[in-house]
Protein backbone atom coordinates (compact mmCIF):
# COMPACT_ATOMS: atom_id res chain seq x y z
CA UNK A 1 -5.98 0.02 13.50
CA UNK A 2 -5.05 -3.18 11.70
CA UNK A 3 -9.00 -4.15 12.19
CA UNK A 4 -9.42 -0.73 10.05
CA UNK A 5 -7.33 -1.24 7.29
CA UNK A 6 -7.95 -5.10 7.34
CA UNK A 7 -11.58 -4.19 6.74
CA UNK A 8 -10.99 -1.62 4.18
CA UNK A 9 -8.87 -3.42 2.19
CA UNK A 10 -11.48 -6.36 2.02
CA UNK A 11 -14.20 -3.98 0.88
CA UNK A 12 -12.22 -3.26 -1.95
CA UNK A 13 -10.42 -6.92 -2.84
CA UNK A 14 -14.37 -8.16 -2.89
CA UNK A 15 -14.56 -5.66 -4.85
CA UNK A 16 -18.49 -5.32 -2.71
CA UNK A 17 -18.93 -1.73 -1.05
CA UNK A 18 -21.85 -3.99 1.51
CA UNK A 19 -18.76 -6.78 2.14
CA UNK A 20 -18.79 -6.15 5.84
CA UNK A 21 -22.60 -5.27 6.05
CA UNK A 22 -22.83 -8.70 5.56
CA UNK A 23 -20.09 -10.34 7.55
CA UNK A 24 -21.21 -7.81 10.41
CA UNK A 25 -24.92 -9.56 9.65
CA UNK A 26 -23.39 -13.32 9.49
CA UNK A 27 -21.37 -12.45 12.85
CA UNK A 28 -24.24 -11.84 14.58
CA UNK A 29 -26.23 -14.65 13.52
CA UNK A 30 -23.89 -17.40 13.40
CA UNK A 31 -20.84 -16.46 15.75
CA UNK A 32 -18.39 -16.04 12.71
CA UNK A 33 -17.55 -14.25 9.95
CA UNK A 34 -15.99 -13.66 6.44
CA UNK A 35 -14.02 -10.82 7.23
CA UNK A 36 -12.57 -12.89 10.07
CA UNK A 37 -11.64 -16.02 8.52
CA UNK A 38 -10.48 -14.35 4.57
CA UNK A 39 -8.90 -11.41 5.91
CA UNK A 40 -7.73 -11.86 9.62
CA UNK A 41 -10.19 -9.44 10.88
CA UNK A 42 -10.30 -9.73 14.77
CA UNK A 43 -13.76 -7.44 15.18
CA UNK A 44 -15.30 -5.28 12.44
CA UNK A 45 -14.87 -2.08 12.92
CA UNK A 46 -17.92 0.17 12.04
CA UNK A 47 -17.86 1.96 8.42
CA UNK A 48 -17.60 5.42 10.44
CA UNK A 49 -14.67 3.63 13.15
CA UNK A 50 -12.65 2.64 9.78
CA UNK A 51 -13.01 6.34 8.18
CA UNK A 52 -11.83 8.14 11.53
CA UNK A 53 -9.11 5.43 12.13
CA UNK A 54 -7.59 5.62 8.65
CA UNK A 55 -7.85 9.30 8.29
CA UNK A 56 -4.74 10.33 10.47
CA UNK A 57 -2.90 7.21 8.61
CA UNK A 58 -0.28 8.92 5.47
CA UNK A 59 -0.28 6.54 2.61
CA UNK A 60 3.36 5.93 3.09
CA UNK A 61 2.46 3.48 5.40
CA UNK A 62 1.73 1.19 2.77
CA UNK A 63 4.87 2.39 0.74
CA UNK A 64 7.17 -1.12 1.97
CA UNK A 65 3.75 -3.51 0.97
CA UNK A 66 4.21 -2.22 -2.77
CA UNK A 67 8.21 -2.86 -2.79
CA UNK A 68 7.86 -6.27 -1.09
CA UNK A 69 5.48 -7.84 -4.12
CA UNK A 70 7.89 -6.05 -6.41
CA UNK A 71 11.16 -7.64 -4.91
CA UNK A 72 8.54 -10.99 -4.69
CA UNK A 73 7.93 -10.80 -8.34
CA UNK A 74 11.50 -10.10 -9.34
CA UNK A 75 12.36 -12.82 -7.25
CA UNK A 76 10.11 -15.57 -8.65
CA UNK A 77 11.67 -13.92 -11.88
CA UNK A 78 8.21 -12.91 -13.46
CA UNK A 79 9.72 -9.49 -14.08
CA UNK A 80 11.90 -11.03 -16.64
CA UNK A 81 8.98 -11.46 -18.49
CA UNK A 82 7.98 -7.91 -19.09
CA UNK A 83 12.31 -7.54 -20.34
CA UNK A 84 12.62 -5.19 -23.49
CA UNK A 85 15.95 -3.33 -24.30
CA UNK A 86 18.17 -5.63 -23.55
CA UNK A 87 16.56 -6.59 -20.18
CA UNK A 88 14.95 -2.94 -19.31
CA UNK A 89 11.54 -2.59 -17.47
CA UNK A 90 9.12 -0.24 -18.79
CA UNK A 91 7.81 2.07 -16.12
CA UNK A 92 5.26 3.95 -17.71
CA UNK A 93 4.23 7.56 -15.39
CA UNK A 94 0.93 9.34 -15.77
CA UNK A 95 -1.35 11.18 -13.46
CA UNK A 96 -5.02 10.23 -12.98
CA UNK A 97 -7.94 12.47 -11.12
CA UNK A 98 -9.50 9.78 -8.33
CA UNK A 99 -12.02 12.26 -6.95
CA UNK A 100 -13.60 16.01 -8.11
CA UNK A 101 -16.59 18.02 -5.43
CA UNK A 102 -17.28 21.47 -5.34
CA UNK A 103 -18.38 21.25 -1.81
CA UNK A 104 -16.45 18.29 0.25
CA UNK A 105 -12.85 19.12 0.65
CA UNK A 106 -9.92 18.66 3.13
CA UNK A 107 -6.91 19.93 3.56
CA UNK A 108 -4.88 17.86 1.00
CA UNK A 109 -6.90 18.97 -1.84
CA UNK A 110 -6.07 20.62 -4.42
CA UNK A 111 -7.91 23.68 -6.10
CA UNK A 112 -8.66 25.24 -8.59
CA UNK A 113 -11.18 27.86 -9.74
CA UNK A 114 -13.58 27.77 -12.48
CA UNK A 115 -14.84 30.62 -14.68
CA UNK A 116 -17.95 30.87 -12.80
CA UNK A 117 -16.17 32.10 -9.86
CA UNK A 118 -16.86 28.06 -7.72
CA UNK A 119 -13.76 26.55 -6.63
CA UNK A 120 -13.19 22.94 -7.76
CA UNK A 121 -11.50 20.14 -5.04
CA UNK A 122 -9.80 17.50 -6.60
CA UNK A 123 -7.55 14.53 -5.27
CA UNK A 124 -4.74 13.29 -8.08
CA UNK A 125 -2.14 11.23 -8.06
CA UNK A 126 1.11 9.87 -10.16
CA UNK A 127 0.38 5.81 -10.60
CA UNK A 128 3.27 4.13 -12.14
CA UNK A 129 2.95 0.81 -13.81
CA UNK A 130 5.45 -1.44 -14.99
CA UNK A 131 4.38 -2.33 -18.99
CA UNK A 132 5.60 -4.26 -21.83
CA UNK A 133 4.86 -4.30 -25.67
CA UNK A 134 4.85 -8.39 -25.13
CA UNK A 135 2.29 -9.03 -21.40
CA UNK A 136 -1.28 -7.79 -21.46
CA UNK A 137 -1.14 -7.19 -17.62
CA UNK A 138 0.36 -4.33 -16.09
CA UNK A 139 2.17 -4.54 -12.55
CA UNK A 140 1.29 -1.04 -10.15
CA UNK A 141 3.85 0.41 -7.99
CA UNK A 142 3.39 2.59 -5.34
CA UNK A 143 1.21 5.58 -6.30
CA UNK A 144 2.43 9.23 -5.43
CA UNK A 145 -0.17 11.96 -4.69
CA UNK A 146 -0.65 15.31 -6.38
CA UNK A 147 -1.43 17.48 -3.14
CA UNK A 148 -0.52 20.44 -0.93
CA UNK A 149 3.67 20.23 0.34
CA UNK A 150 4.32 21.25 3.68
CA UNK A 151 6.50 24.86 3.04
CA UNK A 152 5.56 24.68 -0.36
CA UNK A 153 3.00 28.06 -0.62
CA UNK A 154 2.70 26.71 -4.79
CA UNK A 155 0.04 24.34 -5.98
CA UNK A 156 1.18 21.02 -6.32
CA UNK A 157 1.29 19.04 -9.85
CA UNK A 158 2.24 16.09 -11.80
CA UNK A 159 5.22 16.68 -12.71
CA UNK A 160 6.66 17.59 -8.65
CA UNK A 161 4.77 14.67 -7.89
CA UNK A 162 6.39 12.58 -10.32
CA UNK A 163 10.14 13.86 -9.33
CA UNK A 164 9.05 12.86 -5.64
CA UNK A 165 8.10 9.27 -6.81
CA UNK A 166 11.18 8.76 -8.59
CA UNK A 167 13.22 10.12 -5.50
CA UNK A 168 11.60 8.11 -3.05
CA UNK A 169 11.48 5.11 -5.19
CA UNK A 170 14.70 4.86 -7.15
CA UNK A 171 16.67 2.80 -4.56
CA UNK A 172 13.81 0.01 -5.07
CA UNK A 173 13.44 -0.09 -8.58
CA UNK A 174 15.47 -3.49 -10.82
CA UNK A 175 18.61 -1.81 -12.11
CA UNK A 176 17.76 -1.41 -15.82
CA UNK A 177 14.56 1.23 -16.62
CA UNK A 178 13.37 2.63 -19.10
CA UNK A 179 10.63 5.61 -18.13
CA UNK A 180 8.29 6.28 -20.63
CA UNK A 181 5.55 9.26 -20.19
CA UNK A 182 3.43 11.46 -22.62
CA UNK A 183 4.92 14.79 -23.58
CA UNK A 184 4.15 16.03 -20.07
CA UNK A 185 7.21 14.46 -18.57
CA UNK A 186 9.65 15.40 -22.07
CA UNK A 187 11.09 18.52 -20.14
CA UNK A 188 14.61 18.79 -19.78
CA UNK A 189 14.54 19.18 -15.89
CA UNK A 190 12.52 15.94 -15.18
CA UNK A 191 15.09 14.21 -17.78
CA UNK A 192 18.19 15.24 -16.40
CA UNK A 193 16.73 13.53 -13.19
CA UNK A 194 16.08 10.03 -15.20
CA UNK A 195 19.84 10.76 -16.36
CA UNK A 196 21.52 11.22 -12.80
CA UNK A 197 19.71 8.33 -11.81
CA UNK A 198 21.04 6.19 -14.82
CA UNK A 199 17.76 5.67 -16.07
CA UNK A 200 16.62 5.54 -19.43
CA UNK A 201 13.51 7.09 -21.03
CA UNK A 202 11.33 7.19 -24.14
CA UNK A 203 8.98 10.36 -23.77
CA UNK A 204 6.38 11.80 -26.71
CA UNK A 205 7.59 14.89 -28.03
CA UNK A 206 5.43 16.93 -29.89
CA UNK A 207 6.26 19.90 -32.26
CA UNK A 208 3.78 22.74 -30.36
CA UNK A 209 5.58 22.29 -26.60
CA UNK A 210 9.32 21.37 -28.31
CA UNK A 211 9.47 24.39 -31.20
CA UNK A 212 13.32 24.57 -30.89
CA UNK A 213 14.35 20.41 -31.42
CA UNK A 214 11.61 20.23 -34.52
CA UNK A 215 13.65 23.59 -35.78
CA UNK A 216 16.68 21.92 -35.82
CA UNK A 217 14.80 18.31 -36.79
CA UNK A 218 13.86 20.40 -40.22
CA UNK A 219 17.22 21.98 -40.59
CA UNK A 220 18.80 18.19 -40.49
CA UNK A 221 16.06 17.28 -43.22
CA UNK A 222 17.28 19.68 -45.52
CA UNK A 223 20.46 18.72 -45.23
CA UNK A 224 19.55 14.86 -46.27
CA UNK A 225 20.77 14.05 -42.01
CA UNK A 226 17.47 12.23 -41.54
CA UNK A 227 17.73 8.80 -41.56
CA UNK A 228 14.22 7.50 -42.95
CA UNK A 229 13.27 3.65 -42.38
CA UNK A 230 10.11 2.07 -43.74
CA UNK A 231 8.63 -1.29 -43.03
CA UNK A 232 5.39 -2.98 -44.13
CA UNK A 233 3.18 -4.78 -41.86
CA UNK A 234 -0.11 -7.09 -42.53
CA UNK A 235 -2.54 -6.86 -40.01
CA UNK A 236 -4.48 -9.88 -41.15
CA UNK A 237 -7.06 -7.94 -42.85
CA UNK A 238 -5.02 -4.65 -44.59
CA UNK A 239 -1.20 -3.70 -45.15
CA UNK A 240 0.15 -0.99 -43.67
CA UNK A 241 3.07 1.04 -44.30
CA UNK A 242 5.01 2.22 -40.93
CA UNK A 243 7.72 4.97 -42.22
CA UNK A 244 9.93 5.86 -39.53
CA UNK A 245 12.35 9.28 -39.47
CA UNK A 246 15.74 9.33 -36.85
CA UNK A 247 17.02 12.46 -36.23
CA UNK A 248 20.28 12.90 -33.91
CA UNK A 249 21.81 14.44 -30.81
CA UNK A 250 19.01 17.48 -31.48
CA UNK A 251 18.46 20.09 -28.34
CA UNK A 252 15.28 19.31 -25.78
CA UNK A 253 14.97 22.69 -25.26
CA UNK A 254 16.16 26.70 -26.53
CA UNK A 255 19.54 27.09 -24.23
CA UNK A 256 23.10 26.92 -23.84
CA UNK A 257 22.78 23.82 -21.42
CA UNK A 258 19.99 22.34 -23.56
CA UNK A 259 20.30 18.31 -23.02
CA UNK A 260 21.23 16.58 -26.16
CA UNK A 261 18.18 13.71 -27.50
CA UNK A 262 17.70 11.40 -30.26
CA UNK A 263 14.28 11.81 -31.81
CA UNK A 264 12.18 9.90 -33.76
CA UNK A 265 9.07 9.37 -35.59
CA UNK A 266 6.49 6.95 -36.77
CA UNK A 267 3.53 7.54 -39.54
CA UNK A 268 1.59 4.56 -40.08
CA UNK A 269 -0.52 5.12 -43.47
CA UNK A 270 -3.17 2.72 -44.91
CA UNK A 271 -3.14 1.00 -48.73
CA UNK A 272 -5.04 4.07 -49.41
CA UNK A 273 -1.92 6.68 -48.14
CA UNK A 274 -4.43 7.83 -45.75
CA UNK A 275 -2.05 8.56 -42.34
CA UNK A 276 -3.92 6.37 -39.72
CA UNK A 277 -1.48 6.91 -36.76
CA UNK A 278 1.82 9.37 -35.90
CA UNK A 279 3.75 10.16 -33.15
CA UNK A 280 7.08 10.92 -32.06
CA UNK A 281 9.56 10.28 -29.39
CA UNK A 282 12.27 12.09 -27.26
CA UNK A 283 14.62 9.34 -25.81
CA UNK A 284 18.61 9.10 -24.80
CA UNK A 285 18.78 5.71 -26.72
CA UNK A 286 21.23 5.40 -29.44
CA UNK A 287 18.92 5.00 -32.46
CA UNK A 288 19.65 3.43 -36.22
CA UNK A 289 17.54 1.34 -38.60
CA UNK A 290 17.97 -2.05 -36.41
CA UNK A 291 16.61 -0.68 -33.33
CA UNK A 292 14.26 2.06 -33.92
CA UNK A 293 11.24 -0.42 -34.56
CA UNK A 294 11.73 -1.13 -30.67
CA UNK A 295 12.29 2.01 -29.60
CA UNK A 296 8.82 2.81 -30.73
CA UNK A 297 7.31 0.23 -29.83
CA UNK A 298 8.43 0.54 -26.51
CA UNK A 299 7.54 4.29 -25.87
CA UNK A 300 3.79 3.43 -27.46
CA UNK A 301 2.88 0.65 -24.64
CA UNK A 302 2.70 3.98 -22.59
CA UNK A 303 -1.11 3.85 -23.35
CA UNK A 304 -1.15 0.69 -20.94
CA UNK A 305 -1.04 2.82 -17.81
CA UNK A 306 -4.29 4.30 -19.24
CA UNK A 307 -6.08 1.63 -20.67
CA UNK A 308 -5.19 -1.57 -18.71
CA UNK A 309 -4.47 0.38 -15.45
CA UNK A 310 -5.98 3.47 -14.66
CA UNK A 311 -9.76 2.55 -16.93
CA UNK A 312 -9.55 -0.78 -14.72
CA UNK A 313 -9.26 0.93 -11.71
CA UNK A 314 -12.49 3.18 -12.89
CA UNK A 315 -14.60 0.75 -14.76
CA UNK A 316 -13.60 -2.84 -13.65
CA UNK A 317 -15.14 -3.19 -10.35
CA UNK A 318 -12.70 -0.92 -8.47
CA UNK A 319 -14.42 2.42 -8.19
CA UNK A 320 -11.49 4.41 -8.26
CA UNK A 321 -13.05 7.50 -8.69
CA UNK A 322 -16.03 6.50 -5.91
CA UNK A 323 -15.77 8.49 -2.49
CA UNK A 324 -15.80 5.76 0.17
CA UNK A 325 -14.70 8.41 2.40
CA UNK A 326 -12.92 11.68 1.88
CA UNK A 327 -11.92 12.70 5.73
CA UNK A 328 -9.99 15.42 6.81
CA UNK A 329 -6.61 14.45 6.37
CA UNK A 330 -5.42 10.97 4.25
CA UNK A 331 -8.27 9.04 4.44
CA UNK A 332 -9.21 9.65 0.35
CA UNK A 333 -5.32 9.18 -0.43
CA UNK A 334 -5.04 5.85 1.79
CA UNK A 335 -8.06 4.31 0.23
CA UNK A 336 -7.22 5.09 -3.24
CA UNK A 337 -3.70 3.42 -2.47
CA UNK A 338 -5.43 0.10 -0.63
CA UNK A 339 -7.46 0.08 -3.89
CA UNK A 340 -4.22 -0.19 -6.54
CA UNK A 341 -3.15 -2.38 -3.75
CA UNK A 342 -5.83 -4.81 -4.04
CA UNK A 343 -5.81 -4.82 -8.02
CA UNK A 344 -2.04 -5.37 -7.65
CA UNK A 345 -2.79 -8.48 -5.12
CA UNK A 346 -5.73 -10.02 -7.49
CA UNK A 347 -2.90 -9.68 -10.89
CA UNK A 348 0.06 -11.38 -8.35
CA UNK A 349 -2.86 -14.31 -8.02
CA UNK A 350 -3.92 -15.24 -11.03
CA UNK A 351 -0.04 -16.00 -12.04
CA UNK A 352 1.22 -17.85 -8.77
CA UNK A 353 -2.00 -18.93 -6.89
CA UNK A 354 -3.35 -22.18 -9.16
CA UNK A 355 -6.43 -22.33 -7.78
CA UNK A 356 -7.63 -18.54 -8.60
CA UNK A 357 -5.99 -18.81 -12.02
CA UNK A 358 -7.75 -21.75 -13.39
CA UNK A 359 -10.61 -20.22 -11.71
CA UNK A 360 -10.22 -16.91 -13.82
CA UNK A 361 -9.54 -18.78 -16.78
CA UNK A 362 -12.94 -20.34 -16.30
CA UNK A 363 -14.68 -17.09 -15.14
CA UNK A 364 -12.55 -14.17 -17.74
CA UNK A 365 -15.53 -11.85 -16.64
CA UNK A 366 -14.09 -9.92 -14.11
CA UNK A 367 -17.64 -9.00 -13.37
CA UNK A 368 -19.19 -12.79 -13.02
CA UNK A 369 -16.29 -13.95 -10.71
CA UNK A 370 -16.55 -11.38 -8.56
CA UNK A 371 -20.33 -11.72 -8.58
CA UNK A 372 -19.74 -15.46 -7.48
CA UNK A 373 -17.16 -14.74 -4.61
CA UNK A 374 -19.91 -11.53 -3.46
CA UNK A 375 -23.09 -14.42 -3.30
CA UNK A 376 -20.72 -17.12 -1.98
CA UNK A 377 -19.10 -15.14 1.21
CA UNK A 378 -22.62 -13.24 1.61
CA UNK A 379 -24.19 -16.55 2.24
CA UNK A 380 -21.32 -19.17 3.68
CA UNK A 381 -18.62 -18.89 5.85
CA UNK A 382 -15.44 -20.37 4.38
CA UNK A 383 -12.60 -21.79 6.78
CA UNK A 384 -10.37 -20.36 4.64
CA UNK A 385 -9.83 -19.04 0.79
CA UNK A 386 -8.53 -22.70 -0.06
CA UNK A 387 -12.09 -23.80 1.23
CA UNK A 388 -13.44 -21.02 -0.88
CA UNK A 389 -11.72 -21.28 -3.95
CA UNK A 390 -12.15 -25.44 -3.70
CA UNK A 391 -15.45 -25.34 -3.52
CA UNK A 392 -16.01 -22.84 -6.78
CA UNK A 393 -13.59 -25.43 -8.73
CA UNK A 394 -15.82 -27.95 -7.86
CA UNK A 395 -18.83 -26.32 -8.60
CA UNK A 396 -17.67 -25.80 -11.62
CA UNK A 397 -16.36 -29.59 -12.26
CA UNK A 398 -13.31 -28.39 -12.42
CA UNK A 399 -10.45 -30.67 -11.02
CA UNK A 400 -8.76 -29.16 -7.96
CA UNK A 401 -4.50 -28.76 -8.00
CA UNK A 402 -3.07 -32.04 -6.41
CA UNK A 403 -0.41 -29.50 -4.61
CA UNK A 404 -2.04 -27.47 -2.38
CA UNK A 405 0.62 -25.78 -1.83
CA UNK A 406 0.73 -23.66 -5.02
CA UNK A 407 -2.87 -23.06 -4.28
């Protein structure tokens, strides 16, 4: 079993779908292999041995890997970092589609049927990231999957998935965050969670889905109670003029129990007046003129779990959405997790591990360093990844660390 998901994992950390074609090819022509010496792979399995092994394994079981880099990071205090708020993470929550047939399925699919009459199988999942404004990385946390709950006779969906992450996760998670989520996730139920939890949050909150707060966001207008703030920014080439309106303690939703938010807006318009960005934000923050700038700028570095995490995962190498295997049970689940996993592993790298930092400084193309480590490990087998990663410093003259042991 560890052989399995040894073997998997490489595929995906080589980002190479033939990775242990070729080890399995070296092995028998030279005694040794890649996959043993890199990953600790005792004997490697065959592609159909590591699809039937995996299947019966639940992606929980790779639930404790996830919180032990976390409690590494906070640990080695890079989290500190990625501080906003007065020393608040930003966990950014959205769901992403990994896989879509209309003929394989299994029985933690979800459905749904199209107007032609064809049923649709999809796999989803919830994939938090931790974000900030101020770090172009992201850091992924565990991932929680959008499928069928045992006594649960309703279709699963992001939102129940989300409220499972946050249950199963909350004990784990630095004391001070801030949640941040499109207007998906600004519904009173999954806030009152966030608030029993003594979590903070910065949601969009759009006027079609929240009719009542932008009722009672006019009626405070007419009555001179919003607070407008405007700011002008050069962005090297024009100036733009941000106008930000504060509106406060205004109901989430049409109730008697409706929880009490602070809401607030930004239009960004051109020299011209032309409005070139807006968008608004449900959040239990106390907001005035000093901190609403932040607020904002907070709940916008939401589009990081899109662009920087789930895109990467698609486009960078990854093949998120590519069916390595779909089995019967978890197999499509516990690859997609083993695959955030590995791009998880490759971001802890480049900031501790020397060696594959100045490496990536001197190869930025994802796709040419991974290139290089494919034609290196197809062709020689390395001792070890110091050997590895020596020998591509000093192919490229670059000097190696003199302490190996931050390598």
């Amino acid at each position: 079993m560890a052989d399995a998901a040894l073997s998997a994992f490489s595929v995906f950390f080589m980002q190479s779908p033939s990775f242990l074609e070729y080890q399995r090819t070296m092995q028998k022509e030279r005694g040794k292999n890649n996959a043993q010496s890199l990953f600790g792979v005792h004997q490697i399995p065959s592609d159909n041995q590591i699809r039937n092994l995996l299947d019966a394994v639940p992606p929980e079981a790779l639930w404790p890997l996830y919180r032990w880099l976390l409690q590494a990071l906070e640990g080695q205090g890079k989290l500190k970092e990625f501080h906003v708020l007065d020393n608040s993470l930003l966990v950014a929550l959205d769901g992403v589609e990994y896989f879509s047939s209309q003929k394989v399925h299994c029985e933690c699919c979800s459905t749904k049927t199209l107007k032609n009459g064809v049923t649709q199988y999809t796999h989803s999942a919830v994939t938090p990231v931790i974000v900030s404004p101020h770090q172009a990385e992201v850091i992924p946390l565990a991932p929680e999957f959008i499928a069928p709950q045992d006594g649960n006779d309703k279709q699963d969906y992001e939102l129940a998935a989300a409220r499972r992450w946050l249950a199963r996760e909350n004990g784990y998670l630095p004391k001070n965050v801030t949640f941040l989520g499109d207007d998906l996730y600004c519904k009173q139920p999954f806030c009152e969670v966030l608030k029993q939890q003594g979590r903070h949050f910065i949601l969009v909150c759009k006027p079609e889905s929240h009719q009542t707060l932008y009722e009672w966001v006019e009626d405070f207008q007419r009555l001179g109670q919003v607070e407008v703030v405007e700011k002008q920014r050069w962005t090297g080439k024009q100036r733009l003029i941000e106008r930000y309106r504060i509106a406060h303690q205004v109901p989430l939703r049409d109730s008697d129990d409706a929880l009490l938010v602070n809401w607030c807006e930004i239009e960004i318009t051109d020299e011209q007046g032309r409005v070139v960005y807006r968008n608004a934000f449900a959040t239990d923050y106390a907001l005035d003129a000093q901190n609403v700038v932040e607020i904002v700028r907070a709940g916008r570095t939401r589009w990081k779990i899109e662009n920087e995490n789930n895109n990467t995962l698609k486009t960078k190498g990854y093949h998120f959405a590519h069916n390595f295997g779909h089995g019967k049970k978890h197999l499509a689940a516990l690859l997609a997790s083993l695959i955030i996993l590995a791009f998880l592993v490759h971001t802890v790298l480049q900031w501790f591990d020397q060696c594959y930092r100045l490496l990536r400084e001197e190869l930025p193309s994802r796709k040419t360093f991974f290139n290089d480590l494919r034609a290196l490990t197809r062709y020689v087998c390395f001792d070890s990844w110091q050997h590895l990663m020596e020998l591509m410093l000093e192919g490229l003259d670059i000097p190696i660390p003199q302490n190996p042991d931050l390598c």
